[in-house]
C-alpha atoms as a PDB file:
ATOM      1  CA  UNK A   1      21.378  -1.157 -10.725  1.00  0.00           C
ATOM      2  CA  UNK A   2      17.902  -1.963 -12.739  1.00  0.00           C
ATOM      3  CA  UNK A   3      18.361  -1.766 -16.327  1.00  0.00           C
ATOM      4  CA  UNK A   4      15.308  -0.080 -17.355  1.00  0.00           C
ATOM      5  CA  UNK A   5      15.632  -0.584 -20.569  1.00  0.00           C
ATOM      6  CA  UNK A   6      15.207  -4.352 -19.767  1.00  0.00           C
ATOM      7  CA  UNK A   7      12.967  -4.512 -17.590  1.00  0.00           C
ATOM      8  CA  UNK A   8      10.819  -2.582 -20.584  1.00  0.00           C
ATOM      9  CA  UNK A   9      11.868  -5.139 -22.573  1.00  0.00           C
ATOM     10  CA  UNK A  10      10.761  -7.690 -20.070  1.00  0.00           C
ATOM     11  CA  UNK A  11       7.509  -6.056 -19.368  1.00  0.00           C
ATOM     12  CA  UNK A  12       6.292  -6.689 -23.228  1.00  0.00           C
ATOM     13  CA  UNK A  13       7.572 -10.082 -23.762  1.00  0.00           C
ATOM     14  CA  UNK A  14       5.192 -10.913 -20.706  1.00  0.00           C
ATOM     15  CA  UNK A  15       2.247  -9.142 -21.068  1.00  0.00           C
ATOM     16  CA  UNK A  16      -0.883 -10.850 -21.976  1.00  0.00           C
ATOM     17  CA  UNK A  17      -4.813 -10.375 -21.801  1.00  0.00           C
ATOM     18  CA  UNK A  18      -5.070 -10.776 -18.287  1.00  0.00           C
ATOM     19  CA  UNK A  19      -6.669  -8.012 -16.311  1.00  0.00           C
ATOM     20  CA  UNK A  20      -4.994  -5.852 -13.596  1.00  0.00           C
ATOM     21  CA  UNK A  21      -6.533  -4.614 -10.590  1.00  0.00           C
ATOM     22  CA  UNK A  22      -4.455  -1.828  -9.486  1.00  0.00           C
ATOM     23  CA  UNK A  23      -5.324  -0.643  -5.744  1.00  0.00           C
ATOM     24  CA  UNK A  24      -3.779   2.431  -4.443  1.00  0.00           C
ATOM     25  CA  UNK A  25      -4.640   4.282  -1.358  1.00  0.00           C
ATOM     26  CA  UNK A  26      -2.979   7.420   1.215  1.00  0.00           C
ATOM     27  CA  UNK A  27       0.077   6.232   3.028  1.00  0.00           C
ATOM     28  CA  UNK A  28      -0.873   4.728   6.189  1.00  0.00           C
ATOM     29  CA  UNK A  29      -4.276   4.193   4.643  1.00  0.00           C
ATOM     30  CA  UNK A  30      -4.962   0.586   4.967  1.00  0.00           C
ATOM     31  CA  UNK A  31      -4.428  -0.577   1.628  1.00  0.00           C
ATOM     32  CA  UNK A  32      -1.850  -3.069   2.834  1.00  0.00           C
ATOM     33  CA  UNK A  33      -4.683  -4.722   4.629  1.00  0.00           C
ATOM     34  CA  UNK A  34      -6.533  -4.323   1.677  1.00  0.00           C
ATOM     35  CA  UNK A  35      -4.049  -5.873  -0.281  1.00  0.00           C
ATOM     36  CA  UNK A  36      -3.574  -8.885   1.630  1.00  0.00           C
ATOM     37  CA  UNK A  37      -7.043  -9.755   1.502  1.00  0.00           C
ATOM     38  CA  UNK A  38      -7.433  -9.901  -2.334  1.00  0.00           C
ATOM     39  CA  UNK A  39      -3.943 -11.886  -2.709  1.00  0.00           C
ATOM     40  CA  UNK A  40      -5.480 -14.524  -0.982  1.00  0.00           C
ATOM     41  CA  UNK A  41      -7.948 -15.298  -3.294  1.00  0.00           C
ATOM     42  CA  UNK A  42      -6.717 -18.532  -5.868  1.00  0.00           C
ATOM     43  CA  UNK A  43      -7.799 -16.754  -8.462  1.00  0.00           C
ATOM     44  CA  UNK A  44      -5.091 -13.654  -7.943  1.00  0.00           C
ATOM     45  CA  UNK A  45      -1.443 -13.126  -7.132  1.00  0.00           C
ATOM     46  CA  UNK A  46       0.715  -9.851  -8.137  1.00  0.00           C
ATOM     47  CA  UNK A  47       2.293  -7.261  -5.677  1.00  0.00           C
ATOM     48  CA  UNK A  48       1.205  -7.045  -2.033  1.00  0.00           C
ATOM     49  CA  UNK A  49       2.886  -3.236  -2.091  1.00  0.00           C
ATOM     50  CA  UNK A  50       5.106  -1.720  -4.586  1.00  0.00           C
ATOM     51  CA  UNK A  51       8.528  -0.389  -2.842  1.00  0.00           C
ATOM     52  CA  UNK A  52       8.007   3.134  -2.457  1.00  0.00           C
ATOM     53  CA  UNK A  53       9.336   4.711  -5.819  1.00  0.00           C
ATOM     54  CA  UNK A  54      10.252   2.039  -8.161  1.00  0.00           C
ATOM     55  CA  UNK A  55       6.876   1.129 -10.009  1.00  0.00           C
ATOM     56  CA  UNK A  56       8.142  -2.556 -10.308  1.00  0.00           C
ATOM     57  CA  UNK A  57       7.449  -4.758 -12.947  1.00  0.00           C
ATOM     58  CA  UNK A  58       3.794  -6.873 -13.181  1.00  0.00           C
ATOM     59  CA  UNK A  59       5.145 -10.404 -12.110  1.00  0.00           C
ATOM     60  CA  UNK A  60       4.756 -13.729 -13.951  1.00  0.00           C
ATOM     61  CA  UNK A  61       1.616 -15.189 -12.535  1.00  0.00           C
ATOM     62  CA  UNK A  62       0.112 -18.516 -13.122  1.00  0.00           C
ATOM     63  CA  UNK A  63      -3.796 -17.107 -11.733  1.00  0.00           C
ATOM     64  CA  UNK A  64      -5.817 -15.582 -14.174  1.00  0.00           C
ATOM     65  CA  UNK A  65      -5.716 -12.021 -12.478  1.00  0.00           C
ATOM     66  CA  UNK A  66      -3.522 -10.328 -11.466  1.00  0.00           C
ATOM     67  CA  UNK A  67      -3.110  -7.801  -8.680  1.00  0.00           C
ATOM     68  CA  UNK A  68      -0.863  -4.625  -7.432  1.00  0.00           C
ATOM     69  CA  UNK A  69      -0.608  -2.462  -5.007  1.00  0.00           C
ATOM     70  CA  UNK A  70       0.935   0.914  -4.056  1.00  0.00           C
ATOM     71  CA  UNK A  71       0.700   3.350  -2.031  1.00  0.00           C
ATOM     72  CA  UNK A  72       0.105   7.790  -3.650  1.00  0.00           C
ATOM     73  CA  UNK A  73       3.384   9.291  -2.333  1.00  0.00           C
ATOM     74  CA  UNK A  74       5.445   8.995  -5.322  1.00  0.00           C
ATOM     75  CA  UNK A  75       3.479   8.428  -7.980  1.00  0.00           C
ATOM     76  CA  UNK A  76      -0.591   8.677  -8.750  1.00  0.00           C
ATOM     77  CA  UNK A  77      -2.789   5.877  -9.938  1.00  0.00           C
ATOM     78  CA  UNK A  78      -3.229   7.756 -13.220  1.00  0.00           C
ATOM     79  CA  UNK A  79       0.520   7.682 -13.326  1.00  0.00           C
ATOM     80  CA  UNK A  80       1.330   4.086 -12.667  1.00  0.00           C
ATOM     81  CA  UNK A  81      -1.674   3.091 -15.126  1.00  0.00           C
ATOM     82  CA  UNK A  82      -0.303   4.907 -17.815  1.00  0.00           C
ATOM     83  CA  UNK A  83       3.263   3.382 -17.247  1.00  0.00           C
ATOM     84  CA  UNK A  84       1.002  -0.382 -17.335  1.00  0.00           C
ATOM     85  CA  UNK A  85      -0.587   0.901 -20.281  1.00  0.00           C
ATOM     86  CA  UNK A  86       2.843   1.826 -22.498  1.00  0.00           C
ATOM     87  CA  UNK A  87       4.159  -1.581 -21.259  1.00  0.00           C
ATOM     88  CA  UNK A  88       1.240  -3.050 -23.166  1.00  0.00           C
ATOM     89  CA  UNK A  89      -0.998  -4.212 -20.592  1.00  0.00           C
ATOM     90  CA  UNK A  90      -4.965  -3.335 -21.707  1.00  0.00           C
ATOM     91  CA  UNK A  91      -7.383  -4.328 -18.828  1.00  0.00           C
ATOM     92  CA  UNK A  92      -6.581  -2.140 -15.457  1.00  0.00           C
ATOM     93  CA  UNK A  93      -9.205  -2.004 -12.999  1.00  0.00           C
ATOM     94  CA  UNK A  94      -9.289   0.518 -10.460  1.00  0.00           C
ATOM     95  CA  UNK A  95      -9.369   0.180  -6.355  1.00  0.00           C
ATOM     96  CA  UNK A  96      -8.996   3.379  -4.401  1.00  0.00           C
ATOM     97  CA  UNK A  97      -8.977   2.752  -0.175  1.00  0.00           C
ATOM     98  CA  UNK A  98     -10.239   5.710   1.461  1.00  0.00           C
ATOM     99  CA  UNK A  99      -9.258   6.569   4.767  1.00  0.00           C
ATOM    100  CA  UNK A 100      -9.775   9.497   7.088  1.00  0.00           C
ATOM    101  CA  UNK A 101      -6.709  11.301   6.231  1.00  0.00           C
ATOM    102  CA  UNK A 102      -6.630  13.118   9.641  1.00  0.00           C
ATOM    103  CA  UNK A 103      -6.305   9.620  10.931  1.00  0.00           C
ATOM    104  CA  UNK A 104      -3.530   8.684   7.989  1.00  0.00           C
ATOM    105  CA  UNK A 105      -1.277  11.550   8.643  1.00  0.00           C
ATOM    106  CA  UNK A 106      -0.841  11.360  12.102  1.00  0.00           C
ATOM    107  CA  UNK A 107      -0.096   7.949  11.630  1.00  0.00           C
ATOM    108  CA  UNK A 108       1.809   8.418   8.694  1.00  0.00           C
ATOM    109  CA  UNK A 109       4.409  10.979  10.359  1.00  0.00           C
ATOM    110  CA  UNK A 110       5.488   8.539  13.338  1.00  0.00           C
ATOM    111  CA  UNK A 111       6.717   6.070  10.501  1.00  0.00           C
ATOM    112  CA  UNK A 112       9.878   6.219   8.681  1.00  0.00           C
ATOM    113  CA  UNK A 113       8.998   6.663   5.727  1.00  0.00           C
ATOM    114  CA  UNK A 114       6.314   9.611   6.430  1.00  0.00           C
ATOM    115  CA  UNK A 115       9.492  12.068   7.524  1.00  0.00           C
ATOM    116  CA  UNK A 116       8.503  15.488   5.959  1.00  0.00           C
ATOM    117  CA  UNK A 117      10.908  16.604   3.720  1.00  0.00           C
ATOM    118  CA  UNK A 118      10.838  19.137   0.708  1.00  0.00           C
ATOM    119  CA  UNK A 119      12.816  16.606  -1.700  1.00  0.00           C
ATOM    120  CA  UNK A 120      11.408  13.627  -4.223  1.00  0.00           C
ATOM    121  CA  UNK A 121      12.806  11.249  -2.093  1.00  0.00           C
ATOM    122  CA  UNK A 122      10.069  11.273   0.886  1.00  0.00           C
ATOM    123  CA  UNK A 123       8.240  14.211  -0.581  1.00  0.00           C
ATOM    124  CA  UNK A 124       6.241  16.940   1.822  1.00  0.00           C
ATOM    125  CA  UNK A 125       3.050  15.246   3.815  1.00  0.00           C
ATOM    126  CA  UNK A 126       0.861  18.071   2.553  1.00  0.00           C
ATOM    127  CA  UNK A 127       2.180  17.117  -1.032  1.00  0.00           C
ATOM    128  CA  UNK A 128       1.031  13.480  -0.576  1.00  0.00           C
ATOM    129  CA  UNK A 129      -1.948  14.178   0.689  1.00  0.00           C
ATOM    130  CA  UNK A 130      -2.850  16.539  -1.913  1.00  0.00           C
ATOM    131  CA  UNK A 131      -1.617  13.808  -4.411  1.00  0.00           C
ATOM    132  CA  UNK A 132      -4.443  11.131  -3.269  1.00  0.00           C
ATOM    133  CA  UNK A 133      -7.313  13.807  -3.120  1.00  0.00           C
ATOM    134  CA  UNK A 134      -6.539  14.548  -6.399  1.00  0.00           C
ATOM    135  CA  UNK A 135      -6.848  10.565  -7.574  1.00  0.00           C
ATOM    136  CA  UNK A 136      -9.935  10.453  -5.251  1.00  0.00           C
ATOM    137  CA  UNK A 137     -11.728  12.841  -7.280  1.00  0.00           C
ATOM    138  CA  UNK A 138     -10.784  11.181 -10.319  1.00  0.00           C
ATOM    139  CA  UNK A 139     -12.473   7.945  -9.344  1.00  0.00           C
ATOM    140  CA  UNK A 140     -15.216  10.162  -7.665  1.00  0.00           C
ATOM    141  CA  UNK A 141     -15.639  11.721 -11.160  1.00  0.00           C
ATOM    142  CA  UNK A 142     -15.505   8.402 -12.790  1.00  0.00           C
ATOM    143  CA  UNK A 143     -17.368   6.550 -10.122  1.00  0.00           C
ATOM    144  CA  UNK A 144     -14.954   4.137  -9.682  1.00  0.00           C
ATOM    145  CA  UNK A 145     -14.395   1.442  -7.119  1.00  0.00           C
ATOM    146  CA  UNK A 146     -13.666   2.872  -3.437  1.00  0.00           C
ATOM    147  CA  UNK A 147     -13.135   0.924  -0.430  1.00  0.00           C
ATOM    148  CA  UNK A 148     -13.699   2.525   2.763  1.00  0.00           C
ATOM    149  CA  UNK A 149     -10.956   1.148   5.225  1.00  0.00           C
ATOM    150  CA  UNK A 150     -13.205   2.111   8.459  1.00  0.00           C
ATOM    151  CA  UNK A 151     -16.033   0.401   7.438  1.00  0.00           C
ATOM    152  CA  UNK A 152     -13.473  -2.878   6.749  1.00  0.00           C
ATOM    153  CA  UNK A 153     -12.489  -2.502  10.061  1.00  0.00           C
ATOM    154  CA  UNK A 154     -16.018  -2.723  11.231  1.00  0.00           C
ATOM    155  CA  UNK A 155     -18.343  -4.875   8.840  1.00  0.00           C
ATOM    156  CA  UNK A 156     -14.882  -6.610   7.138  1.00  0.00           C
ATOM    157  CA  UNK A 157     -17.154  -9.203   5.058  1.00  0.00           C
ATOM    158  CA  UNK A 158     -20.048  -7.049   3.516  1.00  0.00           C
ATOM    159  CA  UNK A 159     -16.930  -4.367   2.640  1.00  0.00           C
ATOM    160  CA  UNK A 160     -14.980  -6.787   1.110  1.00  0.00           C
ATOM    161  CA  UNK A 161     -17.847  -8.850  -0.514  1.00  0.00           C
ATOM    162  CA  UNK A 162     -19.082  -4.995  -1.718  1.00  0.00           C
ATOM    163  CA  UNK A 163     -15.937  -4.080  -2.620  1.00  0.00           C
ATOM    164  CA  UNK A 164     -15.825  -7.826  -5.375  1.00  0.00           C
ATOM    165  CA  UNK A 165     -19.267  -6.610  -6.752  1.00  0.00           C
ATOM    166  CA  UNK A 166     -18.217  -3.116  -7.733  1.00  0.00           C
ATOM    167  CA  UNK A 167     -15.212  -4.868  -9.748  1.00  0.00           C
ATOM    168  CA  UNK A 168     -17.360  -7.495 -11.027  1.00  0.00           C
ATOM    169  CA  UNK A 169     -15.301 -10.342  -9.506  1.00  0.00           C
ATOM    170  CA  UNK A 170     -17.265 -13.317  -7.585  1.00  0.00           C
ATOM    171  CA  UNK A 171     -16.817 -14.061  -3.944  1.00  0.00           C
ATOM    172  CA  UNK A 172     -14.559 -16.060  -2.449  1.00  0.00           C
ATOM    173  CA  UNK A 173     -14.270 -17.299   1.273  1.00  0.00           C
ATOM    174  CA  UNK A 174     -10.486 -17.060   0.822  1.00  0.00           C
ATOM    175  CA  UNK A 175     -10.284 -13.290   1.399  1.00  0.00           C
ATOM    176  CA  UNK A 176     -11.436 -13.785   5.090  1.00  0.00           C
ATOM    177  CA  UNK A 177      -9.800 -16.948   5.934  1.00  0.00           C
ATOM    178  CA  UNK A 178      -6.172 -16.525   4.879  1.00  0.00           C
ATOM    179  CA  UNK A 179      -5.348 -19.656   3.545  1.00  0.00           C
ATOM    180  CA  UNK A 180      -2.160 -18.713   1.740  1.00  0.00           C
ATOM    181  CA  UNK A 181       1.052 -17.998   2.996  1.00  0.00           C
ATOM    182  CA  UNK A 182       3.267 -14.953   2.386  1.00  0.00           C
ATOM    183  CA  UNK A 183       6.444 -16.848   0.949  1.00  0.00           C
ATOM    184  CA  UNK A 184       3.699 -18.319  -2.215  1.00  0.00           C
ATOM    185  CA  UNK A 185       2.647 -14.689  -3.450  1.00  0.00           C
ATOM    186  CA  UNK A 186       5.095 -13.053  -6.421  1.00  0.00           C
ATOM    187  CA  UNK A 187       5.951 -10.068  -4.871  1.00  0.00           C
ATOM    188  CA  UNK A 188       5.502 -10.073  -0.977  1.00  0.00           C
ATOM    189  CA  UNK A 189       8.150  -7.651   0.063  1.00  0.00           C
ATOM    190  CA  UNK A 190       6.997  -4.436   2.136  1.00  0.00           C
ATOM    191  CA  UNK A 191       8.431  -1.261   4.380  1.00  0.00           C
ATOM    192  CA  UNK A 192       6.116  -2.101   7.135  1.00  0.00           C
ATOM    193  CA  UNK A 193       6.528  -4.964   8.979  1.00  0.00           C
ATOM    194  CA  UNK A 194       4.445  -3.762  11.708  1.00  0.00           C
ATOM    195  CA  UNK A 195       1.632  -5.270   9.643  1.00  0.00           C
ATOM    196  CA  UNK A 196       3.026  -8.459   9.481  1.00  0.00           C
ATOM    197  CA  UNK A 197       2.914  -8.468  13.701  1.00  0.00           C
ATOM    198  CA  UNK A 198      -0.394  -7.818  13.501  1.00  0.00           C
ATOM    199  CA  UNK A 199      -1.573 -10.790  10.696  1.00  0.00           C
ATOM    200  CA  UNK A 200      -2.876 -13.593  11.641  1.00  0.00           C
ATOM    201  CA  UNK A 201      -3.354 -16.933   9.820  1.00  0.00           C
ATOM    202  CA  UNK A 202      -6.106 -17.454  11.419  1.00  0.00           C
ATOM    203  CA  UNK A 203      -8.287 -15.180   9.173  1.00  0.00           C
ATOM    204  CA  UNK A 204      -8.952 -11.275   9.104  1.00  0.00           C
ATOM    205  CA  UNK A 205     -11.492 -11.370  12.110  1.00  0.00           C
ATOM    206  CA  UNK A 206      -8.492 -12.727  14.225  1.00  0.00           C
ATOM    207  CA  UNK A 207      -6.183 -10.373  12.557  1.00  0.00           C
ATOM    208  CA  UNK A 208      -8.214  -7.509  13.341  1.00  0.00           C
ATOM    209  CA  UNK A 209      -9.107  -8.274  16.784  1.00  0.00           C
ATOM    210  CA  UNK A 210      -5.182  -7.738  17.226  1.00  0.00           C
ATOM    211  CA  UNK A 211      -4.689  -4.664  15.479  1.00  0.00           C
ATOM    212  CA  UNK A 212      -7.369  -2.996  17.354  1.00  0.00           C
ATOM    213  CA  UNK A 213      -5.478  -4.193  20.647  1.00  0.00           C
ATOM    214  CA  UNK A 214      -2.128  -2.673  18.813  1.00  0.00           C
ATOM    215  CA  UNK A 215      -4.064   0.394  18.158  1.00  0.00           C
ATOM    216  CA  UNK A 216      -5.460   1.034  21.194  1.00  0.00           C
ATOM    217  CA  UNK A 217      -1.979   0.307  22.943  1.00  0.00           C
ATOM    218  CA  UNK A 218      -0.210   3.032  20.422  1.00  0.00           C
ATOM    219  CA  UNK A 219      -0.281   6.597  21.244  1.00  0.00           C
ATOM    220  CA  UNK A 220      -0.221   8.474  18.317  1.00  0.00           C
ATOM    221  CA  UNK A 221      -0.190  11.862  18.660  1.00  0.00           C
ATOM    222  CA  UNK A 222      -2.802  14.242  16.593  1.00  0.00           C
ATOM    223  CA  UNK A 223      -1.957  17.153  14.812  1.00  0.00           C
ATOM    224  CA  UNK A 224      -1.445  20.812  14.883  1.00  0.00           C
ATOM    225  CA  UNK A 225      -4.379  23.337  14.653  1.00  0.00           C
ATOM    226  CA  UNK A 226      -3.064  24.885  11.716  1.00  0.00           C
ATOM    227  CA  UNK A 227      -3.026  21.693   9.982  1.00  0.00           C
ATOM    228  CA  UNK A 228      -6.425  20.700  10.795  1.00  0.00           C
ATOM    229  CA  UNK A 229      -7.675  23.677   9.664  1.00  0.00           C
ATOM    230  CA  UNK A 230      -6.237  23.377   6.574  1.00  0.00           C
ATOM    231  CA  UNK A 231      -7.240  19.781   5.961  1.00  0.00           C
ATOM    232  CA  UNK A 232     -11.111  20.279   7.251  1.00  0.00           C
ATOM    233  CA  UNK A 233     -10.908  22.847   4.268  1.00  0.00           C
ATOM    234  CA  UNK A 234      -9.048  21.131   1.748  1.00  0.00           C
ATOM    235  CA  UNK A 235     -10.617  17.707   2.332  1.00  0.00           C
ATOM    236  CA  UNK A 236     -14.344  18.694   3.571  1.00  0.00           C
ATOM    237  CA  UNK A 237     -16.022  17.453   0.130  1.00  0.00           C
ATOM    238  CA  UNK A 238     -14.545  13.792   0.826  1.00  0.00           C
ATOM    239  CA  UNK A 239     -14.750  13.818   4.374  1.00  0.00           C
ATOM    240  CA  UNK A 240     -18.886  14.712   3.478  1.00  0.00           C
ATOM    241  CA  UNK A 241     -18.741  11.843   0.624  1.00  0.00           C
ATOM    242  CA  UNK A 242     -17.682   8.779   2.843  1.00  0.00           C
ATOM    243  CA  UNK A 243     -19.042  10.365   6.512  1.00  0.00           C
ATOM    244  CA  UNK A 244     -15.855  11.789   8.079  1.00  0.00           C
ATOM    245  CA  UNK A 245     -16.394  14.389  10.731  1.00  0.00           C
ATOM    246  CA  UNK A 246     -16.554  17.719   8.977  1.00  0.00           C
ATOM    247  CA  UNK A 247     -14.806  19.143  12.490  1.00  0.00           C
ATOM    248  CA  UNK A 248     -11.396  17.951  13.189  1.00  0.00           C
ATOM    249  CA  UNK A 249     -11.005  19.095  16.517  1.00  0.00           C
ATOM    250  CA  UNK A 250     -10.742  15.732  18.022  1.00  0.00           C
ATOM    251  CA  UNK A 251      -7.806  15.191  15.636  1.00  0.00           C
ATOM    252  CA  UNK A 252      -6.050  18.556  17.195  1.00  0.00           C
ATOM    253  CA  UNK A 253      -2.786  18.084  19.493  1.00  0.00           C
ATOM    254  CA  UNK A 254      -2.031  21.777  20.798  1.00  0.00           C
ATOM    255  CA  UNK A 255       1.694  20.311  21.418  1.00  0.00           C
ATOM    256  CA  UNK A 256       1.932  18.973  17.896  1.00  0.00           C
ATOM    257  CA  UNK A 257       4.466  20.302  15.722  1.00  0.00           C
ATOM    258  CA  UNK A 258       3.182  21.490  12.362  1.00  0.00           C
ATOM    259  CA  UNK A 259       3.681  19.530   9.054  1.00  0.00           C
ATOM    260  CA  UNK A 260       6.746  22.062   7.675  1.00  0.00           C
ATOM    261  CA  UNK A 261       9.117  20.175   5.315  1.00  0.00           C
ATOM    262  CA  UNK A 262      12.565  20.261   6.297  1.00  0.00           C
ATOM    263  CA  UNK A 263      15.884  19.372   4.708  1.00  0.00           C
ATOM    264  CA  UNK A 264      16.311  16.501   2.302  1.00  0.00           C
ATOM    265  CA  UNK A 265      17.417  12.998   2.959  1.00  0.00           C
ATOM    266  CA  UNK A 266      20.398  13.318   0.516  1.00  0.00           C
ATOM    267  CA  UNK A 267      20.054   9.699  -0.080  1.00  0.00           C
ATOM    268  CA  UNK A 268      19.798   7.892  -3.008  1.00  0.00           C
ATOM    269  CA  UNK A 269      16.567   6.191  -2.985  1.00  0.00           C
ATOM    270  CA  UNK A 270      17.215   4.451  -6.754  1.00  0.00           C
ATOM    271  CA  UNK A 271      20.266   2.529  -5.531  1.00  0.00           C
ATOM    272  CA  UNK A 272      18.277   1.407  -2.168  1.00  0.00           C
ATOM    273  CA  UNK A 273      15.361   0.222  -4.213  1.00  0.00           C
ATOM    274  CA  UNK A 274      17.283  -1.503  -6.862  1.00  0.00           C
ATOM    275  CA  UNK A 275      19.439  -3.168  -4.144  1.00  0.00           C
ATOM    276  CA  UNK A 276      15.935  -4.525  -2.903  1.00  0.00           C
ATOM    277  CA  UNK A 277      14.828  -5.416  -6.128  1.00  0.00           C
ATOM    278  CA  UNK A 278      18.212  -7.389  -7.190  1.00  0.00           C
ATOM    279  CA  UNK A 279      18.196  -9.419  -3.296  1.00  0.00           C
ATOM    280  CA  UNK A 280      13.981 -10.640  -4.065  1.00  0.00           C
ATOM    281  CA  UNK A 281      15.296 -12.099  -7.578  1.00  0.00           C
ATOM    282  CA  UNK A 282      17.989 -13.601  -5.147  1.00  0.00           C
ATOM    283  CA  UNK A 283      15.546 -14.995  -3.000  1.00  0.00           C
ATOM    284  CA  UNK A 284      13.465 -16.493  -5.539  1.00  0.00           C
ATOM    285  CA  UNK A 285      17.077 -18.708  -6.818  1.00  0.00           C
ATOM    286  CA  UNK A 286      16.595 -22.453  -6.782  1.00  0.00           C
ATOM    287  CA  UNK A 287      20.206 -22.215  -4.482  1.00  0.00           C
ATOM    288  CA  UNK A 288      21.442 -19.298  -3.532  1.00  0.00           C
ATOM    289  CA  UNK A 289      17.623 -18.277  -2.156  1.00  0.00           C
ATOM    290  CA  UNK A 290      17.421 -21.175   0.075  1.00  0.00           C
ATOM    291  CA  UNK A 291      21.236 -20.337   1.210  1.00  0.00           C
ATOM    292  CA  UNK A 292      19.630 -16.739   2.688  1.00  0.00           C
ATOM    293  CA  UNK A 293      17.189 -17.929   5.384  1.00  0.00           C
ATOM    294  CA  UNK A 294      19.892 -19.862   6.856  1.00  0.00           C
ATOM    295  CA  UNK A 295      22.640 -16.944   6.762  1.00  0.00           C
ATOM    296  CA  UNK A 296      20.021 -15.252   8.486  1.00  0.00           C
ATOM    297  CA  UNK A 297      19.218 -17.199  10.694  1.00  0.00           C
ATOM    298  CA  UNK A 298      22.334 -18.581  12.101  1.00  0.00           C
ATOM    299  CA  UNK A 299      24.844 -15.943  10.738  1.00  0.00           C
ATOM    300  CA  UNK A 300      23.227 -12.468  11.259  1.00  0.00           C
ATOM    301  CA  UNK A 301      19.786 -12.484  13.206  1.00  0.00           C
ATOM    302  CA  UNK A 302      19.545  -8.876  12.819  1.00  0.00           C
ATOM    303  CA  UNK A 303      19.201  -9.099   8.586  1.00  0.00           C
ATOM    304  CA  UNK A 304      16.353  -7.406   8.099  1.00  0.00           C
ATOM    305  CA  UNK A 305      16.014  -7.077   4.295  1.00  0.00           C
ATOM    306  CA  UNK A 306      13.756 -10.373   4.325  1.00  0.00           C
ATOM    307  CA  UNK A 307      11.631 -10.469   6.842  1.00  0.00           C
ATOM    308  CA  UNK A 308      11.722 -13.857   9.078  1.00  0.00           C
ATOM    309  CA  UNK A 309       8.786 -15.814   8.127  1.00  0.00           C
END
């Protein structure tokens, strides 16, 4: 188990004046993409995604920015912030990536970890949703950074290179061209490795040319009229804001169950979580981390807590 009171500990021993930029974004949102795209740079390394509800501790980095990512389900940006900010840390930018969430919560519910439940360990869909409108009107309030994950998708340089100038960072060529590898980031771990399939090293152009061939291979289903209805409502303000249809009828699957939480997991997500936490330190061992490929490799193929490189 994580000693909290340690990593606390940990946390202000290490904190210094550099800045944060802390990106959070809907569940199936794109903000992994997003992610990925600003860890490239040579100027940044941090947390490609935190692990679902353990707000991990801001890595040692040698770059003079630092970056982390996670996605609303457990915890709000305001939230995780304010945890940053008792640690000691002063400078945290904000990056929200907007998404339609019609589009996020279909996806969302074919994954995992988007099961509907009515406990804290994968809390109800209509909860999380609710969760990131609520931090999207705080940075519409604030006028804070957004990033638009459709318009990535289409223009990926001029949203990107948009996206630097609203957080007052320069440009750098990096963010399209990939150079670095996952293994050289601090904290590179993440619960979809689906996106991984989809990356390629040969830039984002080439990695999005595949996930649009993923995408248009996957059939997602839509969602319920009763759900649609109720998001059209609930959302029509930021649907309006970043051009979202207004109707969601296109989104509507008549054989689509509606999003009703059932049962809890009755799992304990804190031990799974710290497990992970404890095996990355592992990993990152001058000996016993270079030991772990190999078991995997030769021993037990089907080891999936680190992800084959």
């Amino acid at each position: 188990m994580i000693d909290l009171k340690t990593e606390a500990g940990m946390m202000s021993e290490n904190v210094s004046a550099k800045p944060i930029y802390l990106c959070a974004g809907m569940p199936s949102g794109g903000t992994t993409l997003v992610s990925w795209c600003f860890l490239q740079r040579p100027d940044m390394d941090g947390v490609l995604d935190m692990p679902g509800n353990l707000i991990l501790q801001v890595p040692e980095v040698n770059t003079p920015q630092i970056w982390y990512k996670f996605a609303i389900s457990f915890f709000r940006w305001p939230e995780v912030a304010a945890v940053m900010e008792q640690w000691g840390w002063k400078e945290i930018q904000p990056l929200l990536v907007a998404r339609d969430i019609r589009t996020s919560l279909a996806s969302l519910r074919t994954k995992p970890y988007g099961q509907d439940t009515r406990d804290g360990v994968r809390p109800p869909l209509r909860v999380r949703a609710l969760r990131f409108l609520e931090d999207w009107r705080l940075f519409h309030e604030h006028n804070w950074p957004v990033l638009r994950y459709e318009s990535l998708i289409e223009q990926p340089e001029a949203t990107l290179r948009s996206a630097c100038h609203a957080m007052a960072l320069p440009w750098h060529e990096a963010m399209m061209s990939f150079p670095k590898p996952r293994e050289s980031i601090a904290y590179h771990e993440i619960g979809n490795q689906s996106f991984f399939e989809a990356l390629s090293r040969d830039g984002l152009e080439t990695s999005l040319q595949r996930y649009r061939q993923q995408s248009s291979q996957r059939q997602f289903s839509g969602l319920s009229p009763v759900d649609i209805a109720w998001l059209d409502e609930t959302f029509s303000e930021y649907n309006q804001v970043h051009g979202y249809p207004m109707d969601g009828n296109a989104f509507i699957d008549p054989k689509a169950m509606p999003l009703v939480p059932k049962g809890g997991v009755y799992s304990s997500p804190n031990e799974r979580m710290s497990a992970l936490y404890n095996l990355h330190r592992l990993q990152k061992h001058p000996v016993f981390g270079r030991l772990i490929p190999a078991w995997r490799r030769f021993i037990n193929s089907d080891f999936d807590i680190f992800p084959k490189s």
